[in-house]
C-alpha atoms as a PDB file:
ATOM      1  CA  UNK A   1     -13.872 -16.470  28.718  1.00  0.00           C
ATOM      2  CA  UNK A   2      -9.849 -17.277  29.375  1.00  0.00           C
ATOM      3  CA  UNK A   3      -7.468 -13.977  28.994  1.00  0.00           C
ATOM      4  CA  UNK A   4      -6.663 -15.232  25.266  1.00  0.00           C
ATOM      5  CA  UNK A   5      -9.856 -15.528  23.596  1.00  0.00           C
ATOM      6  CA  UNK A   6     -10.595 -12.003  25.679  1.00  0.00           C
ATOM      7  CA  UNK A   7      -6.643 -10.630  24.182  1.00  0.00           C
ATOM      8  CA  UNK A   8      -7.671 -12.399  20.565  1.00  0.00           C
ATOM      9  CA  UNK A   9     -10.876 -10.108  20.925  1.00  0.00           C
ATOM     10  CA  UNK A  10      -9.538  -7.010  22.054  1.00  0.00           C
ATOM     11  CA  UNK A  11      -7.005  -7.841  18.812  1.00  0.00           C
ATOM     12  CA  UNK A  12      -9.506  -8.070  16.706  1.00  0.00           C
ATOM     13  CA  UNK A  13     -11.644  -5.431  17.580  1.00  0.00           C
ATOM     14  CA  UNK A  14      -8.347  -2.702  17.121  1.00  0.00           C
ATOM     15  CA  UNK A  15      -8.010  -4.326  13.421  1.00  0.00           C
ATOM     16  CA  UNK A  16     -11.373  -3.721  13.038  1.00  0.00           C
ATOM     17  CA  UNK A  17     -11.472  -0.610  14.194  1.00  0.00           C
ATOM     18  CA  UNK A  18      -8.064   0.630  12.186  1.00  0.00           C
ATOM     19  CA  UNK A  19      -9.741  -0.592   8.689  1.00  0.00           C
ATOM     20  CA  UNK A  20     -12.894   1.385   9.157  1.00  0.00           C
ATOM     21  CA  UNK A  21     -11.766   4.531  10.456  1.00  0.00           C
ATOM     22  CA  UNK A  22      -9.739   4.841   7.115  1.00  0.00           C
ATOM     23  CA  UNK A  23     -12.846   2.632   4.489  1.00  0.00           C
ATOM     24  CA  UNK A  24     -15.793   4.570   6.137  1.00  0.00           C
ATOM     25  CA  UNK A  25     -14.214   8.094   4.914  1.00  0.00           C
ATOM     26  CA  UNK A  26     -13.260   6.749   1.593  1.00  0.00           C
ATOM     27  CA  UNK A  27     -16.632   5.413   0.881  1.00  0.00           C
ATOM     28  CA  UNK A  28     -18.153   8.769   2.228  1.00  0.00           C
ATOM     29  CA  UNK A  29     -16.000  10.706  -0.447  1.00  0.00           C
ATOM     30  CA  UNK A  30     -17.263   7.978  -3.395  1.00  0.00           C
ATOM     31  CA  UNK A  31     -21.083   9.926  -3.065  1.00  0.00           C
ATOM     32  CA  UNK A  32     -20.211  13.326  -2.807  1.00  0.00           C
ATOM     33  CA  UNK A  33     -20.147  15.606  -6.322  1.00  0.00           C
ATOM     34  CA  UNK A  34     -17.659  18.348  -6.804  1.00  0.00           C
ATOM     35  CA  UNK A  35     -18.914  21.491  -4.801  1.00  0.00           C
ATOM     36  CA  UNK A  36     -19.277  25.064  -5.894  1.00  0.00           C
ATOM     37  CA  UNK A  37     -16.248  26.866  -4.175  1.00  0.00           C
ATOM     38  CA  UNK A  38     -17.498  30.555  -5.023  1.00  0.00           C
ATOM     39  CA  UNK A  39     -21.253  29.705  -3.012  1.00  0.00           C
ATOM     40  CA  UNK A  40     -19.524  27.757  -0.330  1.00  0.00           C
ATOM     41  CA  UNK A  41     -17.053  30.266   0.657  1.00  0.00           C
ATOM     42  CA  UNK A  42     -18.468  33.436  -0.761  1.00  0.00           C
ATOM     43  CA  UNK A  43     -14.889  33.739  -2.743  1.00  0.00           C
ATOM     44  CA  UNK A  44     -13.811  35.709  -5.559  1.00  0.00           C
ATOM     45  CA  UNK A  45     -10.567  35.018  -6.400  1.00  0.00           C
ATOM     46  CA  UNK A  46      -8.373  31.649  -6.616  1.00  0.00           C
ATOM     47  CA  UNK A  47      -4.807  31.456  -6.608  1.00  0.00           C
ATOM     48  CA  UNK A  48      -3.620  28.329  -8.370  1.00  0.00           C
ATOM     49  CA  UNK A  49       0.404  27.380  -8.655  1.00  0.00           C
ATOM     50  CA  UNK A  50       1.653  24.973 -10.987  1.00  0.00           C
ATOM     51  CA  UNK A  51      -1.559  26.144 -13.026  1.00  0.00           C
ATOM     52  CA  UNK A  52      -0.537  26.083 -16.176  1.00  0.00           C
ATOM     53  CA  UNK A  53      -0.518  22.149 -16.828  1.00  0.00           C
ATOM     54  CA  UNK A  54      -1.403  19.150 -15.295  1.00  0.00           C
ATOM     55  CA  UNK A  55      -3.862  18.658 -12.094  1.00  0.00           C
ATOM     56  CA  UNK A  56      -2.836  22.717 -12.052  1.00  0.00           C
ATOM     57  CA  UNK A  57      -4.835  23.467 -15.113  1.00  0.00           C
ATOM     58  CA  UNK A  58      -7.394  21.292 -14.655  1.00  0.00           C
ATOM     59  CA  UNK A  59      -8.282  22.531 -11.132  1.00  0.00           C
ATOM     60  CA  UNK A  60      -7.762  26.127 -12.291  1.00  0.00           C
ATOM     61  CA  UNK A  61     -10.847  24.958 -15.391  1.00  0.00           C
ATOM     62  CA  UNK A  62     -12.864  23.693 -12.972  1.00  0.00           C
ATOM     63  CA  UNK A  63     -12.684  26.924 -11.008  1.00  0.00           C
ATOM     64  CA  UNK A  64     -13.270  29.346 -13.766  1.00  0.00           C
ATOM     65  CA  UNK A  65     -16.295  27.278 -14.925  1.00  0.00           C
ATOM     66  CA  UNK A  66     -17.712  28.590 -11.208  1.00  0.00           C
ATOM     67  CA  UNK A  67     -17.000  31.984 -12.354  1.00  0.00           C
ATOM     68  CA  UNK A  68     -14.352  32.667 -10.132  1.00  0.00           C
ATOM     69  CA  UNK A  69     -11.384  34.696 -11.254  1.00  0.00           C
ATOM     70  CA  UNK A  70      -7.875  33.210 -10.867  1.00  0.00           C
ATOM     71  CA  UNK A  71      -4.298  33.745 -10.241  1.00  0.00           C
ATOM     72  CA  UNK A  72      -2.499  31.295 -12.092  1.00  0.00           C
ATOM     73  CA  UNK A  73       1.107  30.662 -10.856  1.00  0.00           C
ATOM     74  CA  UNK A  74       3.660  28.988 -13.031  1.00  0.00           C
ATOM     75  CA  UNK A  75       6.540  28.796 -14.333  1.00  0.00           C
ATOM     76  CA  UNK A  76       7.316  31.574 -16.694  1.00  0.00           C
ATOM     77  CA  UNK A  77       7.626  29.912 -19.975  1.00  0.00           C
ATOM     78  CA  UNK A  78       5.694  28.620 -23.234  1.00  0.00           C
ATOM     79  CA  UNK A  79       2.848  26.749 -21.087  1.00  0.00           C
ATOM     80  CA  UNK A  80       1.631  29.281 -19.310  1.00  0.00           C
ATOM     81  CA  UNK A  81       1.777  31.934 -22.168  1.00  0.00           C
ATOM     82  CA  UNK A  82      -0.788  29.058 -23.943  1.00  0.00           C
ATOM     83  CA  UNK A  83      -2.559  28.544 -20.533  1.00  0.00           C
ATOM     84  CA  UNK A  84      -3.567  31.704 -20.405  1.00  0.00           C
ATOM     85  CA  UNK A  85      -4.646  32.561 -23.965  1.00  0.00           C
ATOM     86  CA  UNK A  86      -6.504  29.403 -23.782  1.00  0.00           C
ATOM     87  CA  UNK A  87      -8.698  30.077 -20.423  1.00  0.00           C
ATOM     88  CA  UNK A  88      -8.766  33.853 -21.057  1.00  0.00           C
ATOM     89  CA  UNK A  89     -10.697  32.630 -24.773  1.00  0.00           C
ATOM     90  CA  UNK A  90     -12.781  29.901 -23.353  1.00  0.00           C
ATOM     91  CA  UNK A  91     -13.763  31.558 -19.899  1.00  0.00           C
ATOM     92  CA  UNK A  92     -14.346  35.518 -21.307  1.00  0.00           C
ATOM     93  CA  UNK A  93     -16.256  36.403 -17.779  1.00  0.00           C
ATOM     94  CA  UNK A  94     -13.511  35.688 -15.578  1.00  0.00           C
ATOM     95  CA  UNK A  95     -10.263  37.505 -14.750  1.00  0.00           C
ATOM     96  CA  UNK A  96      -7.097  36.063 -14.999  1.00  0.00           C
ATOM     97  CA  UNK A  97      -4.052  37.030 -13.579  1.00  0.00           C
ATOM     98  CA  UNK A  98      -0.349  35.484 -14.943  1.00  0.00           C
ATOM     99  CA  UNK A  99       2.179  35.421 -12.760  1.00  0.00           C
ATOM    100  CA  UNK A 100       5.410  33.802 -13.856  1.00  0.00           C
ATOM    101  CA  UNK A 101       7.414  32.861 -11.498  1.00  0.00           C
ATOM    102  CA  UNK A 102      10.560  30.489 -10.445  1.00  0.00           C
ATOM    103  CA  UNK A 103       9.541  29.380  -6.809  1.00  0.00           C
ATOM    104  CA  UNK A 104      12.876  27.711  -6.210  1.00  0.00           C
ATOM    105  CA  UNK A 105      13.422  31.592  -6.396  1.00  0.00           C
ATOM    106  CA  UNK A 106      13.849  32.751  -2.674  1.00  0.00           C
ATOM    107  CA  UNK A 107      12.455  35.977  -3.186  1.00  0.00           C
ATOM    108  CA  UNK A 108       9.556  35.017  -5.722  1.00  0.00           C
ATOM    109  CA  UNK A 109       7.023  36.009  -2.365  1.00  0.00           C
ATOM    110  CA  UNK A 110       7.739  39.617  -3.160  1.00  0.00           C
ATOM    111  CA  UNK A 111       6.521  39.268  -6.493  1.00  0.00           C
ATOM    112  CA  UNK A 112       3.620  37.296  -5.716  1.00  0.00           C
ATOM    113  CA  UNK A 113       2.585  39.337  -2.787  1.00  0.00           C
ATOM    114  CA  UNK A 114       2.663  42.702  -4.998  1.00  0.00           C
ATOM    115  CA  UNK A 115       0.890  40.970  -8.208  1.00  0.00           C
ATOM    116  CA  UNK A 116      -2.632  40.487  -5.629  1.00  0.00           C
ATOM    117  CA  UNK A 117      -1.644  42.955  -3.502  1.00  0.00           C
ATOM    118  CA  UNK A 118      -4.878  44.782  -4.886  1.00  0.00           C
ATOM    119  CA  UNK A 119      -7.411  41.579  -4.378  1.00  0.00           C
ATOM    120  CA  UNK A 120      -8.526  38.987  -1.656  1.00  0.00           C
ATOM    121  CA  UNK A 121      -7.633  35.567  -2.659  1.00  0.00           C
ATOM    122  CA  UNK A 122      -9.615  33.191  -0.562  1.00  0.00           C
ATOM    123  CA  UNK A 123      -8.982  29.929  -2.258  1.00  0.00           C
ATOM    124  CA  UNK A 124      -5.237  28.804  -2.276  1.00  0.00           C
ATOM    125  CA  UNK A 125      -3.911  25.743  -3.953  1.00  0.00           C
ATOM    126  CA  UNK A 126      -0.973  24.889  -3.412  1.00  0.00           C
ATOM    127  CA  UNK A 127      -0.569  22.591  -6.544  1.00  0.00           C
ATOM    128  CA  UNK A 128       3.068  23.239  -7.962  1.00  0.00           C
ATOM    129  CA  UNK A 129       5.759  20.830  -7.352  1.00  0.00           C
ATOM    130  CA  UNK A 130       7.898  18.016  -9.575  1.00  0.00           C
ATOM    131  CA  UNK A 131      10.362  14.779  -9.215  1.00  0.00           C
ATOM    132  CA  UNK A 132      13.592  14.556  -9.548  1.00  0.00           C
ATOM    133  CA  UNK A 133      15.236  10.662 -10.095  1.00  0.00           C
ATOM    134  CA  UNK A 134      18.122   9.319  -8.681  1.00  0.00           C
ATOM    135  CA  UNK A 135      20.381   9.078  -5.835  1.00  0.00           C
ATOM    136  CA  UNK A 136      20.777  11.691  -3.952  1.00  0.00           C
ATOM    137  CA  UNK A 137      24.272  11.803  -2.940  1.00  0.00           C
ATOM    138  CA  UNK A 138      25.500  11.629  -6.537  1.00  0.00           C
ATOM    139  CA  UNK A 139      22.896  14.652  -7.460  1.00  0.00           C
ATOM    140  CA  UNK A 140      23.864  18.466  -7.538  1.00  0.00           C
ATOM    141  CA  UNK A 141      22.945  19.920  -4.371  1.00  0.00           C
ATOM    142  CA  UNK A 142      21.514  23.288  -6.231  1.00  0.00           C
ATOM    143  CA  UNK A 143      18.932  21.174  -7.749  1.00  0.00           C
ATOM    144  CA  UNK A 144      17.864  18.978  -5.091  1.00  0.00           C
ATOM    145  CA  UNK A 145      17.274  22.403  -2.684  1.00  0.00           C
ATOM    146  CA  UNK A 146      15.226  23.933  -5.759  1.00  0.00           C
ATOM    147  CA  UNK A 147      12.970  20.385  -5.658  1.00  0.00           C
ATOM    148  CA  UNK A 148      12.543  21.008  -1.883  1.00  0.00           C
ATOM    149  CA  UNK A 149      11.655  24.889  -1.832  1.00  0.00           C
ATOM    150  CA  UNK A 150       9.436  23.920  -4.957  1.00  0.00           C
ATOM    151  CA  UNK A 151       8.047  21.408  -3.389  1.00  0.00           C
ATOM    152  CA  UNK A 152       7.508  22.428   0.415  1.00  0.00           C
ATOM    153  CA  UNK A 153       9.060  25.795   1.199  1.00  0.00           C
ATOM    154  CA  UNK A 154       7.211  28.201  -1.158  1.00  0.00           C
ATOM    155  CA  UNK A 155       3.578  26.272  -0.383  1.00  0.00           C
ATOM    156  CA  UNK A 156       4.349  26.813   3.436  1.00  0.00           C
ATOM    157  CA  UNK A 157       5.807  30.405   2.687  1.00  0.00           C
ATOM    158  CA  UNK A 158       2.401  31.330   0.053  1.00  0.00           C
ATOM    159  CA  UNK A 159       0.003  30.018   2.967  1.00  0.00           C
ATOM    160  CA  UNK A 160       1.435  31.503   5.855  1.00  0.00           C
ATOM    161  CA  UNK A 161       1.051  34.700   3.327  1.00  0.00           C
ATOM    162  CA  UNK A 162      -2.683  34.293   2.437  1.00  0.00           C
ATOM    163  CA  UNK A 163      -4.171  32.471   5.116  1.00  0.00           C
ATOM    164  CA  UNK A 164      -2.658  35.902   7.441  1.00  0.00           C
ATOM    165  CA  UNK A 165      -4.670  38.214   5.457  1.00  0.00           C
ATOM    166  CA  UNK A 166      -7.398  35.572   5.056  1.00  0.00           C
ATOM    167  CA  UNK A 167      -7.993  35.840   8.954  1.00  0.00           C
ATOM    168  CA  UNK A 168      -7.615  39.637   9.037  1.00  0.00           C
ATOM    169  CA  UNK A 169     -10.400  40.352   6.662  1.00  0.00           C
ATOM    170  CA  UNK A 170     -12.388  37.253   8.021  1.00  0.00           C
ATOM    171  CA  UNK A 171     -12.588  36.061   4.717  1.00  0.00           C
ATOM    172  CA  UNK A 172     -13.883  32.119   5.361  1.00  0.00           C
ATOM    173  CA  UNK A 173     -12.045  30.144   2.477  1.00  0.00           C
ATOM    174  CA  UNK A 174      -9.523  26.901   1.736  1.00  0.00           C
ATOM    175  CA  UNK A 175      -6.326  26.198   1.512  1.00  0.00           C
ATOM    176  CA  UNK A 176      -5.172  22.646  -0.591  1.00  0.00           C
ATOM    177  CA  UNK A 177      -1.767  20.727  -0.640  1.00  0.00           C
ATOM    178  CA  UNK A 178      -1.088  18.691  -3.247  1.00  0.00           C
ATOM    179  CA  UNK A 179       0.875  16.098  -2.032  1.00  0.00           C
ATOM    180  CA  UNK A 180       1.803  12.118  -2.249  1.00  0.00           C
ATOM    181  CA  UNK A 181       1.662   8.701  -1.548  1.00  0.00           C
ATOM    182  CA  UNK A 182       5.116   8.891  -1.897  1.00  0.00           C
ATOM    183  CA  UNK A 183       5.298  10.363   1.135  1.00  0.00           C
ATOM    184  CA  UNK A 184       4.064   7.403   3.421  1.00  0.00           C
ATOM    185  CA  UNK A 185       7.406   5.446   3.614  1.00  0.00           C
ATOM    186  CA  UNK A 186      10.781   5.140   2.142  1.00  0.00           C
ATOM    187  CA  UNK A 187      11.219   6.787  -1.631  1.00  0.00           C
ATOM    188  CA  UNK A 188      14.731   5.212  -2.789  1.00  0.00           C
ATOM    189  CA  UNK A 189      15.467   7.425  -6.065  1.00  0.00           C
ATOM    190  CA  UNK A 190      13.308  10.029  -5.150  1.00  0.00           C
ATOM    191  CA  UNK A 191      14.336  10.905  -2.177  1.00  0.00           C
ATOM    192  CA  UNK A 192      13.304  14.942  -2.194  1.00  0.00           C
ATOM    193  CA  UNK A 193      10.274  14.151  -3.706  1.00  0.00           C
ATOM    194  CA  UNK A 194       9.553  11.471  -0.302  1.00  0.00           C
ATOM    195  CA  UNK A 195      10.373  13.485   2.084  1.00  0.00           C
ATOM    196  CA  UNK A 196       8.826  16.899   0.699  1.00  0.00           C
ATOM    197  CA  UNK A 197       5.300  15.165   0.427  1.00  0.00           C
ATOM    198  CA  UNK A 198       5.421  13.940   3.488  1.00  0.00           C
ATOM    199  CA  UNK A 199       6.246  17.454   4.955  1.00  0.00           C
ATOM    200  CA  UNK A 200       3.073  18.971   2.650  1.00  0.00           C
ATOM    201  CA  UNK A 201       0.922  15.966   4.132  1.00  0.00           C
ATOM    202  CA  UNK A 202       1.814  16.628   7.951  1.00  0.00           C
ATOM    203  CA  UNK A 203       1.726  20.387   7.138  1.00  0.00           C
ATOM    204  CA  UNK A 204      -1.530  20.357   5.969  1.00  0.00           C
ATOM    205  CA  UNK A 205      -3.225  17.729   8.630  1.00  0.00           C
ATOM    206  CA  UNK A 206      -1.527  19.865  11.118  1.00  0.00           C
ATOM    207  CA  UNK A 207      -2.971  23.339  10.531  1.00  0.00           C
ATOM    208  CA  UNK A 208      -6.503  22.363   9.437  1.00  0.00           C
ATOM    209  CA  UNK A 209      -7.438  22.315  13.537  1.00  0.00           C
ATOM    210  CA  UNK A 210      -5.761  25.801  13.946  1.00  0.00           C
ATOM    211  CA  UNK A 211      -7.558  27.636  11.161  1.00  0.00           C
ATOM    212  CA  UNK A 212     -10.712  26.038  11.116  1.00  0.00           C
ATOM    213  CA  UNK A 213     -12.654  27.566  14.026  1.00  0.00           C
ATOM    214  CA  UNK A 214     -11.678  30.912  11.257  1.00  0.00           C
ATOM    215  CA  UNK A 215     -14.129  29.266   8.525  1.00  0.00           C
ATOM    216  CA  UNK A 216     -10.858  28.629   7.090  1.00  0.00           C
ATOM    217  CA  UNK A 217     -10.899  24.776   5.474  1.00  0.00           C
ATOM    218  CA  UNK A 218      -7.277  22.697   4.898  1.00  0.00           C
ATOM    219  CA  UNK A 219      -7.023  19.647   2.746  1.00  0.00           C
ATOM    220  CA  UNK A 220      -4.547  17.371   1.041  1.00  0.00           C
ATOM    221  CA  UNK A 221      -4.353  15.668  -1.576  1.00  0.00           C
ATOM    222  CA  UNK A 222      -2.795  12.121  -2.457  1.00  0.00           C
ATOM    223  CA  UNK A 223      -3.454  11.460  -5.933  1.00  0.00           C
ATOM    224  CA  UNK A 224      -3.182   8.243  -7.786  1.00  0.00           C
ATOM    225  CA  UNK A 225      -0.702   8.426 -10.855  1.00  0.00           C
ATOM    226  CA  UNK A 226      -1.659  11.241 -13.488  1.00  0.00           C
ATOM    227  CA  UNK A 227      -1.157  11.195 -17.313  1.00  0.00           C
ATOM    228  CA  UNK A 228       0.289  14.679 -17.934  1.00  0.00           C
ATOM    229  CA  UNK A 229       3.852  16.016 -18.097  1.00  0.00           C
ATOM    230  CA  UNK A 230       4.866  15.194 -14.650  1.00  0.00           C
ATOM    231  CA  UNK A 231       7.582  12.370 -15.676  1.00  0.00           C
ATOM    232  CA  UNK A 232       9.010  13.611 -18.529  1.00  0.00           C
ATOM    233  CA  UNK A 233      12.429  14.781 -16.847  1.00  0.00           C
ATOM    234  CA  UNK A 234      12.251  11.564 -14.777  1.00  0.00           C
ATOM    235  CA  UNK A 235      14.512   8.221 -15.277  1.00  0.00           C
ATOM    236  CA  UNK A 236      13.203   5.716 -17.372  1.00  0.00           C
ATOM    237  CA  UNK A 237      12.493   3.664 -14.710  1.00  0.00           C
ATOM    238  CA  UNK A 238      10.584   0.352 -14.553  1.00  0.00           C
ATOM    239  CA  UNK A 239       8.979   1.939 -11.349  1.00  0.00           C
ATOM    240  CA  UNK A 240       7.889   5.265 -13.171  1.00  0.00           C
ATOM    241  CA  UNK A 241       6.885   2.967 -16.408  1.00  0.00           C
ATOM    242  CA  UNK A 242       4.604   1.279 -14.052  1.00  0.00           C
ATOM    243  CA  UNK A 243       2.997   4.116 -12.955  1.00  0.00           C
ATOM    244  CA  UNK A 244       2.763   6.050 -16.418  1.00  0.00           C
ATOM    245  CA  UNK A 245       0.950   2.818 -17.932  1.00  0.00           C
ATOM    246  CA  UNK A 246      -1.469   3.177 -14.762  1.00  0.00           C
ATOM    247  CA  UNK A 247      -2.259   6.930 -14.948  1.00  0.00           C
ATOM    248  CA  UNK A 248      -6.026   8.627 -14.810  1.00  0.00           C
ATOM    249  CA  UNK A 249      -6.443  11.862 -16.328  1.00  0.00           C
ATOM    250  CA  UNK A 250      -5.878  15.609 -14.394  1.00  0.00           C
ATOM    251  CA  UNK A 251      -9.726  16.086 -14.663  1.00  0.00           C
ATOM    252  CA  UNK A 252     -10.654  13.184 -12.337  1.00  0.00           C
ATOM    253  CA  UNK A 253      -8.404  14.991  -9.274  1.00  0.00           C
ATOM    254  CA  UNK A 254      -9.724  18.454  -9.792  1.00  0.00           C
ATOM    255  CA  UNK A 255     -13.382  16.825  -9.394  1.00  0.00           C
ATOM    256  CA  UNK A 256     -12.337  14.780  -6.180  1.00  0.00           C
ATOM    257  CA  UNK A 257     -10.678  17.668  -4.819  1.00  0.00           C
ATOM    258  CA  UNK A 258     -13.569  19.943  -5.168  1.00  0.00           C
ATOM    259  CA  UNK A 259     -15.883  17.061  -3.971  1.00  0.00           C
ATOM    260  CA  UNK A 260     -13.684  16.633  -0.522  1.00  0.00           C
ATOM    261  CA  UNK A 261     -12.469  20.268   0.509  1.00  0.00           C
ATOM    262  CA  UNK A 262     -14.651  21.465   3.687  1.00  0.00           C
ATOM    263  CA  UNK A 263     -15.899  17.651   4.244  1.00  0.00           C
ATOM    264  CA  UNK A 264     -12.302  15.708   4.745  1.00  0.00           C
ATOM    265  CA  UNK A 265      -8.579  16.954   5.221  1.00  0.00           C
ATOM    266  CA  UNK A 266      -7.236  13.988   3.985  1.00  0.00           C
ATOM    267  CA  UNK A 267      -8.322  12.832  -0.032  1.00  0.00           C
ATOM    268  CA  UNK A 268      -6.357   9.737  -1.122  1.00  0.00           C
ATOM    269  CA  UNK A 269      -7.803   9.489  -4.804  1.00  0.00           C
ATOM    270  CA  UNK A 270      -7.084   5.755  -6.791  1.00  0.00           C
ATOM    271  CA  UNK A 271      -5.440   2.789  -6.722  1.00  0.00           C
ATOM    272  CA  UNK A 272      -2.123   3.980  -5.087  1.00  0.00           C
ATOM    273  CA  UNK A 273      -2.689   5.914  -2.071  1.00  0.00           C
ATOM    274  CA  UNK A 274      -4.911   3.187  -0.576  1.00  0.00           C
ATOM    275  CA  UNK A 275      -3.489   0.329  -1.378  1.00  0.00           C
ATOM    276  CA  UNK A 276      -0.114   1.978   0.426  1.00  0.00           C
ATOM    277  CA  UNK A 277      -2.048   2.452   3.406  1.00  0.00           C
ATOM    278  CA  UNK A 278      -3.639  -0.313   3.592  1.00  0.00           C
ATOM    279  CA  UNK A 279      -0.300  -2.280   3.279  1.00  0.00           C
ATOM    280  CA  UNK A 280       0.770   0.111   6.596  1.00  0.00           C
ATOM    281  CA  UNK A 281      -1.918  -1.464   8.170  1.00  0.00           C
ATOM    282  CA  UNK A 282      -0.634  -4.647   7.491  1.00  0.00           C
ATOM    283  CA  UNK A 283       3.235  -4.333   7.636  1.00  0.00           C
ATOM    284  CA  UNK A 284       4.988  -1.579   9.790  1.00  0.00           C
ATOM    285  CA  UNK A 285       6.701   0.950   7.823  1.00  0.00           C
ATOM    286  CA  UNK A 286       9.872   0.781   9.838  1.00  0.00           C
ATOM    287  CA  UNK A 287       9.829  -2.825   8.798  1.00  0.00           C
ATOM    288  CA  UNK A 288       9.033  -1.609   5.270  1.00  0.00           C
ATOM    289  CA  UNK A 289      12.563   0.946   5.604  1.00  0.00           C
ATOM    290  CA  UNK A 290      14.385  -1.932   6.585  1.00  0.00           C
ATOM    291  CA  UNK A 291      13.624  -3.789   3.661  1.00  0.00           C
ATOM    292  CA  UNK A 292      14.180  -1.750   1.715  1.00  0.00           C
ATOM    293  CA  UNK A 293      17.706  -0.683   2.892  1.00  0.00           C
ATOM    294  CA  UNK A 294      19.023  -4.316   2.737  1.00  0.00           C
ATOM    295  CA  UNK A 295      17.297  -5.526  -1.114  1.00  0.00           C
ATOM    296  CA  UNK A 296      17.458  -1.576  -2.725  1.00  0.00           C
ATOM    297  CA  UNK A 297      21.253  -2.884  -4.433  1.00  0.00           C
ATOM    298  CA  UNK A 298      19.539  -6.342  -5.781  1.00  0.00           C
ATOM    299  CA  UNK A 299      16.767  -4.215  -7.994  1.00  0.00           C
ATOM    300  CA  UNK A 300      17.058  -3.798 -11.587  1.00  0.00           C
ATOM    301  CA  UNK A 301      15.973   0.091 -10.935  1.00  0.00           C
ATOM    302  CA  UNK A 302      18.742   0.462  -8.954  1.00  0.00           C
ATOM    303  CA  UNK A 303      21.301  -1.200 -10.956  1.00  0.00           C
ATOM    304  CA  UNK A 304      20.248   0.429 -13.946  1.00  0.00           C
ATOM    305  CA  UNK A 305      20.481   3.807 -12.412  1.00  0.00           C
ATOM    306  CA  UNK A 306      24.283   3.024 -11.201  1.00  0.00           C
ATOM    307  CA  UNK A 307      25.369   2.125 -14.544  1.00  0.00           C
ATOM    308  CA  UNK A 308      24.019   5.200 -16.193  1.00  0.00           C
ATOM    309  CA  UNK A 309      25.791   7.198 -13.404  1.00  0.00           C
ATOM    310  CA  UNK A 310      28.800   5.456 -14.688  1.00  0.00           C
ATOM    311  CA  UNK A 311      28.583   5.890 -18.092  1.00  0.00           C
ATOM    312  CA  UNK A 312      27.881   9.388 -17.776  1.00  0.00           C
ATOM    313  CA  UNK A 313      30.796   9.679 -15.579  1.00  0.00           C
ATOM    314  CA  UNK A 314      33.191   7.948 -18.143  1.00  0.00           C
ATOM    315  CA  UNK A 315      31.302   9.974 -21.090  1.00  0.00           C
ATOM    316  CA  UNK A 316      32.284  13.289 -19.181  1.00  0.00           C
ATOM    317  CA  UNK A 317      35.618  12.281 -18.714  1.00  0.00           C
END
């Protein structure tokens, strides 16, 4: 055998290997059934935020129906005032607890903190975040920094506070991230959104080894496109059409989360998630940036987006 056919081998055989380390999980997660949190982790409480709509509310259903008692963390308007009617009706043996709350808010911990002060939450999901559309450097600042805490600072800031009084009672448990594909390479017009999923995802991947020898599990989640309120404030976009007309229902990631927490850290649910990695596995993402740096300009979505900017601009004038 000449050092080519052994190189074209060796080549193949690190292809080979790339593909099934990422299909053999996948196909693992496609036979497993949503688990019973409460039995698995002896819990009694669940702290939910964003749990008032959306994947939120469906995971926080999907909880109660164990018969655990839940925290729900939302935004303090109409929604969660419903929410919590609605659950407290259909689920009369569990507890609820409403805590409204802004967590763009920098001090919205000390709320938190003192609303369970009194109980032991031992499942966390971190579930709350949202998108914001356009370019960044024609954005208000304010809002952009209230999409990143929203996003990434208040889930790290709400973990580090649980999972420290998680480990002091030796209370085994979870912690979940829900994060984004959008957070494997370049976001152009969503730039906060990118970038703060990709924090939740390394995050998350990074402290499931450090808490896990303390019965404490870590998972993330990369969900496909959901039909719920997530894109109502964004830009009507072809890109966010697209995904809109290709959105599964909030139900359908509460199950695969509950199916994949404990057995994987890593849950990319649908179409879009593994279809993006599997195009990394073709094509380099810094290749990927590249491209799209240099053809961005020549897009429809990015021309359209301009010319609204400059409307509104002469509008305001």
């Amino acid at each position: 055998m000449g050092l080519m056919d052994t190189l074209a081998y060796v080549l193949a055989g690190v292809w080979l290997m790339a593909w099934l380390s990422y299909a053999i999980p996948q196909l693992y997660l496609k036979f497993m059934k949503p688990q019973n949190l409460k039995e698995k982790y002896n819990a009694e409480w669940a702290l939910v935020t964003g749990g008032s709509t959306g994947i939120g509310r469906a995971i926080v259903e999907k909880l109660a129906a164990q018969d655990l008692n839940i925290v729900v963390v939302a935004f303090p308007d109409a929604h969660l005032d419903k929410a919590i009617e609605e659950l407290t009706a259909k689920f009369p043996k569990c507890k609820f607890i409403k805590v409204g709350l802004n967590l763009a808010d920098r001090n919205f911990m000390e709320t938190l903190a003192k609303e369970t002060k009194d109980i032991k939450v031992s499942i966390l999901i971190n579930n709350a975040g949202y998108i914001k559309t356009g370019f960044f450097a024609e954005s208000d600042f304010k809002g952009q920094l209230a999409n990143h805490d929203v996003n990434a600072t208040a889930a790290m800031e709400i973990t580090h506070h649980y999972v420290e009084i998680m480990r002091e009672n030796k209370l085994r448990g979870c912690v979940t991230f829900t994060s984004s594909p959008a957070g494997f390479m370049a976001t152009p017009y969503t730039v906060l959104y990118g970038a703060t999923k990709a924090y939740l995802t390394t995050f998350a991947q990074s402290l499931a080894p450090e808490i896990y020898s303390d019965g404490i599990d870590v998972a993330v989640l990369h969900p496909s496109p959901v039909a719920s309120n997530f894109y109502d404030s964004a830009h009507k976009i072809d890109a966010i059409a697209f995904f809109k007309s290709t959105a599964t229902g909030p139900e359908v990631l509460a199950d695969i989360l509950l199916a994949s927490v404990g057995r994987v850290v890593t849950i990319d649910q649908g179409y879009y998630p593994v279809c993006v990695k599997l195009l990394l596995k073709i094509i380099d993402g810094n290749f990927i940036a590249d491209a799209a740096r240099l053809t961005a300009s020549y897009l429809p979505d990015f021309k359209k987006m301009k010319a609204d900017i400059a409307a509104a601009k002469a509008k305001a004038k």
